[in-house]
Protein backbone atom coordinates (compact mmCIF):
# COMPACT_ATOMS: atom_id res chain seq x y z
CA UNK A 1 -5.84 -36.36 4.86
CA UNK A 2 -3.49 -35.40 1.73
CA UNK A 3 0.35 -35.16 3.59
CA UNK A 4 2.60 -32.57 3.37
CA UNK A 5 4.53 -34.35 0.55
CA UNK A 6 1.85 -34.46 -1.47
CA UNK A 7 0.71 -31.24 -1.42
CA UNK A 8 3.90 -29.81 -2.25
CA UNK A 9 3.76 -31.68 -5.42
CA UNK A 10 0.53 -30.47 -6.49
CA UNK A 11 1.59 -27.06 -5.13
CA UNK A 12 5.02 -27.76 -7.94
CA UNK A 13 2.46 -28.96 -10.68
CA UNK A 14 0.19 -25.84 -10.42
CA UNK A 15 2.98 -22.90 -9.02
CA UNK A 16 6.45 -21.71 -11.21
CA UNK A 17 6.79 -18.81 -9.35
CA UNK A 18 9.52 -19.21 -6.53
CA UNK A 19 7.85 -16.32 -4.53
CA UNK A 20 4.32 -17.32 -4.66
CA UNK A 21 5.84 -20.65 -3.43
CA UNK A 22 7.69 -18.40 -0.55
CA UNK A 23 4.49 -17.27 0.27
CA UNK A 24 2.77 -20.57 0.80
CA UNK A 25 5.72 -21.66 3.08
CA UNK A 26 5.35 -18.41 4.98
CA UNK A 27 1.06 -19.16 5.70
CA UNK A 28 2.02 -22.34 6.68
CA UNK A 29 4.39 -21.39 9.17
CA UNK A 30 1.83 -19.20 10.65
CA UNK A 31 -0.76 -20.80 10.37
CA UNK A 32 1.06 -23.78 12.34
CA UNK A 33 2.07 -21.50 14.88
CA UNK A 34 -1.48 -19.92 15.33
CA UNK A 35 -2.49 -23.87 15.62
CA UNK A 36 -0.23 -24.50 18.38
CA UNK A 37 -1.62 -21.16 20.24
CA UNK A 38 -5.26 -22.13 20.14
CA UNK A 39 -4.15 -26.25 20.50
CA UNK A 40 -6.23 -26.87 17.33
CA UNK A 41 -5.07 -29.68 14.22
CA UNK A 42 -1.83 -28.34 13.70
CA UNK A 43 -1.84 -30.29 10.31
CA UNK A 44 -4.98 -29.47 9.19
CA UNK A 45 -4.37 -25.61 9.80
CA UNK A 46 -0.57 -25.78 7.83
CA UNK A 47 -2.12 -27.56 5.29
CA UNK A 48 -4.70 -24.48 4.63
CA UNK A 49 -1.38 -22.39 4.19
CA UNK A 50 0.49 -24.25 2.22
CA UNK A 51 -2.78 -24.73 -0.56
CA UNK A 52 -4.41 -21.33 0.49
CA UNK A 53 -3.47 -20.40 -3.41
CA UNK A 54 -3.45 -23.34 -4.98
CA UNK A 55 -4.79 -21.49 -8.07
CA UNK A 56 -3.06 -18.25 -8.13
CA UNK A 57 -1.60 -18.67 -11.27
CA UNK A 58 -4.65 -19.80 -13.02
CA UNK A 59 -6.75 -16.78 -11.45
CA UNK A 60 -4.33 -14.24 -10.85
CA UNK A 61 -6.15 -12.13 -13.37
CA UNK A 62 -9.82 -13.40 -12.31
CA UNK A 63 -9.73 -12.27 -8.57
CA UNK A 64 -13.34 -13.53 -8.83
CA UNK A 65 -12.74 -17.15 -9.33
CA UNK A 66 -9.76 -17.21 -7.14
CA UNK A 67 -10.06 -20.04 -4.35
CA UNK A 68 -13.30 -21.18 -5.40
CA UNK A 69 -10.95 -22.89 -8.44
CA UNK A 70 -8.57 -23.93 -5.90
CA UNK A 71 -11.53 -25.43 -3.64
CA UNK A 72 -12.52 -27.47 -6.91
CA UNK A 73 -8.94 -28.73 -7.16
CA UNK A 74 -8.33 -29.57 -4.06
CA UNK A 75 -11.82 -31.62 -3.47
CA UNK A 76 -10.77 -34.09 -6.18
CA UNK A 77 -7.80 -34.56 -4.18
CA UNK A 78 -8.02 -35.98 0.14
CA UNK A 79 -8.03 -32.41 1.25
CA UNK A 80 -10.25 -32.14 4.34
CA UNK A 81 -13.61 -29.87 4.06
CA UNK A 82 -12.85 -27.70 6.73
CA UNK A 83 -9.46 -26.63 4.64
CA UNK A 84 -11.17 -26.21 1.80
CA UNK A 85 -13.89 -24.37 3.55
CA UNK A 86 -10.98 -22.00 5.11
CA UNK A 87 -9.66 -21.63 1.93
CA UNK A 88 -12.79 -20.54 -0.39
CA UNK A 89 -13.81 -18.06 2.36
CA UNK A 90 -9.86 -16.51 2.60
CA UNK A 91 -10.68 -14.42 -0.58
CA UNK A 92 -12.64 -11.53 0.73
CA UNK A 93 -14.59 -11.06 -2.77
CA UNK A 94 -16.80 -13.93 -2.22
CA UNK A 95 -18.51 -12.87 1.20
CA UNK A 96 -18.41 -15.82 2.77
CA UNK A 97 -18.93 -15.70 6.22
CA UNK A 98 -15.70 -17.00 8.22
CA UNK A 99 -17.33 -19.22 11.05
CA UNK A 100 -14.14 -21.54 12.47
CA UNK A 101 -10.60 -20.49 13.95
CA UNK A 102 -9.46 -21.59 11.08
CA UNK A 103 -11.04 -19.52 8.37
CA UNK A 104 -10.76 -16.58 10.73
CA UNK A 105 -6.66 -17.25 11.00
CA UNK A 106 -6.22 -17.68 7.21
CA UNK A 107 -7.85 -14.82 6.27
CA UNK A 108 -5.32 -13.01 8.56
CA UNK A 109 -2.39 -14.22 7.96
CA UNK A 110 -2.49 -14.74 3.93
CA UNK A 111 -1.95 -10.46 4.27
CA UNK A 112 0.51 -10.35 7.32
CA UNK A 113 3.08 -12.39 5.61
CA UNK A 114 3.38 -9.76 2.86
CA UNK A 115 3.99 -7.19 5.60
CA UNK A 116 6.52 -8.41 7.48
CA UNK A 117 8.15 -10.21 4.07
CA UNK A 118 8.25 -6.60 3.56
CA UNK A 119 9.47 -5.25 6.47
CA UNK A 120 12.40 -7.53 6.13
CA UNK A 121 13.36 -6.43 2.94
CA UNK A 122 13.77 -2.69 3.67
CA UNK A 123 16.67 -3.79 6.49
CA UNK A 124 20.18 -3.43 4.70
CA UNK A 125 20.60 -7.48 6.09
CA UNK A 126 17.36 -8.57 4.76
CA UNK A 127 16.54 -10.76 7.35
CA UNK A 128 14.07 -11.56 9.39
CA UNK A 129 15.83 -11.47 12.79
CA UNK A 130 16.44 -7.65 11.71
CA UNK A 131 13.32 -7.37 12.05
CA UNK A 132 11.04 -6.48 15.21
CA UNK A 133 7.22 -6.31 16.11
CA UNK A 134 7.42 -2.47 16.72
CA UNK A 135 9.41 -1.43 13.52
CA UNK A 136 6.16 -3.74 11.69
CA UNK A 137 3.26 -2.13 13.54
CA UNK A 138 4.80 1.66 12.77
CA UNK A 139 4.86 0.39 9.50
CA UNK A 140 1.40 -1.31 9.58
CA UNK A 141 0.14 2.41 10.07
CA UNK A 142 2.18 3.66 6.73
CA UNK A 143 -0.54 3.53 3.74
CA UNK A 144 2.33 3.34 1.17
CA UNK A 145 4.43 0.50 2.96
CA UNK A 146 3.17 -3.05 1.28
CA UNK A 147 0.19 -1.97 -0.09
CA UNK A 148 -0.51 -5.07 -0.97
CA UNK A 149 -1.04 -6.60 2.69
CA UNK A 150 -4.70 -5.20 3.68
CA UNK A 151 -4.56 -3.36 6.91
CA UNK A 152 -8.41 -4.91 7.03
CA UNK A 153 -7.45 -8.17 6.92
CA UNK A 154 -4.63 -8.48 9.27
CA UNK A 155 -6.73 -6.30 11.78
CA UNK A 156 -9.06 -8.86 11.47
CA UNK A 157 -6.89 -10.86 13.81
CA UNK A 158 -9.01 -9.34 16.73
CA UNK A 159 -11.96 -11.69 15.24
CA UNK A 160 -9.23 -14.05 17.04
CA UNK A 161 -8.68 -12.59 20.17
CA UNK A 162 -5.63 -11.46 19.65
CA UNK A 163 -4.06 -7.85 19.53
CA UNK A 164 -2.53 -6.50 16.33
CA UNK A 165 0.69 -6.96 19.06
CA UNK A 166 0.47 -10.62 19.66
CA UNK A 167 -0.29 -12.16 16.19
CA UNK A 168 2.48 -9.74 14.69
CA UNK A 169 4.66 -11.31 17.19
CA UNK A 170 2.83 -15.37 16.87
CA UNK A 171 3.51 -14.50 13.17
CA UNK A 172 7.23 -13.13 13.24
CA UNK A 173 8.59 -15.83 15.41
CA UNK A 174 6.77 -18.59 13.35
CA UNK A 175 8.53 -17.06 10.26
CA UNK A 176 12.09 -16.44 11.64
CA UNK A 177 11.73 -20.08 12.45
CA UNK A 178 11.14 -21.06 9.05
CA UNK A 179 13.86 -18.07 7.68
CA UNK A 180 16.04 -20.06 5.48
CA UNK A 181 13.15 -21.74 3.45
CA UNK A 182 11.84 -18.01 3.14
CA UNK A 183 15.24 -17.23 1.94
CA UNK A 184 15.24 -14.50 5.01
């Protein structure tokens, strides 16, 4: 299975923009901490995050291809299936049905991260520890607020288990944890 190391090179060969790089950081985080909650391949699951994009740069202005060019990356490279599986079906334009933990968390948390990246920025310290799980689910109600994180998406955390509440929470902590790499 490709290492960390690794896939933050091919992550610096295919990414120049320090945000989109942000981002991966931040799915990985949460998608490590969602690991540890449901004792699944903690690995496996951060690796998704960190590679959920792989191809954003190439695709930004395809939406169509986007992940399905990633998935054809990363199978050249020792990326496990059920990754790239998580990853293809993360993009909501293809249809594919999300049938692990895995694919179900991705598809999540790719949306949250925007929102509470968000909700950190409109605090006078932007910070993360400024910011709390109430102040993010008033704001997950605000249409304007992030527009770009789909309300659809991150309520789709219910498809694991969990209340809007708890994975705004699993997903804040993992991310405070992880603040000064966020540059939060």
């Amino acid at each position: 299975m490709m290492k960390r190391e690794e896939a933050i090179t091919l992550i610096e060969k295919n990414i120049h923009t320090k945000n989109l790089i942000k981002h991966f950081l931040a799915v990985e985080a949460v998608m490590g901490a969602l690991a540890q909650y449901f004792h699944e391949d903690e690995e496996k699951w951060k690796l998704a995050g960190l590679l959920h994009d792989i191809d954003y740069e190439k695709t930004k202005d395809q939406p169509e291809l986007h992940s399905m060019l990633g998935a054809e990356m990363l199978e050249e490279e020792d990326v496990p299936t059920d990754v790239i599986d998580a990853i293809k079906c993360h993009n909501h334009i293809h249809g594919l049905e999300r049938k692990t933990l895995m694919d179900k968390a991705l598809f999540a948390t790719d949306p949250v991260t925007g929102l509470i990246v968000a909700g950190a920025l409109i605090r006078p310290e932007k910070k993360l520890e400024a910011v709390d799980v109430e102040s993010l689910i008033k704001r997950f109600y605000e249409k304007a607020f992030a527009r770009g994180a789909s309300r659809e998406r991150i309520a789709a955390c219910s498809d694991l288990g969990l209340s809007l509440e708890e994975f705004l929470s699993i997903a804040l902590v993992a991310m405070r944890e992880n603040h000064e790499q966020l540059g939060l």
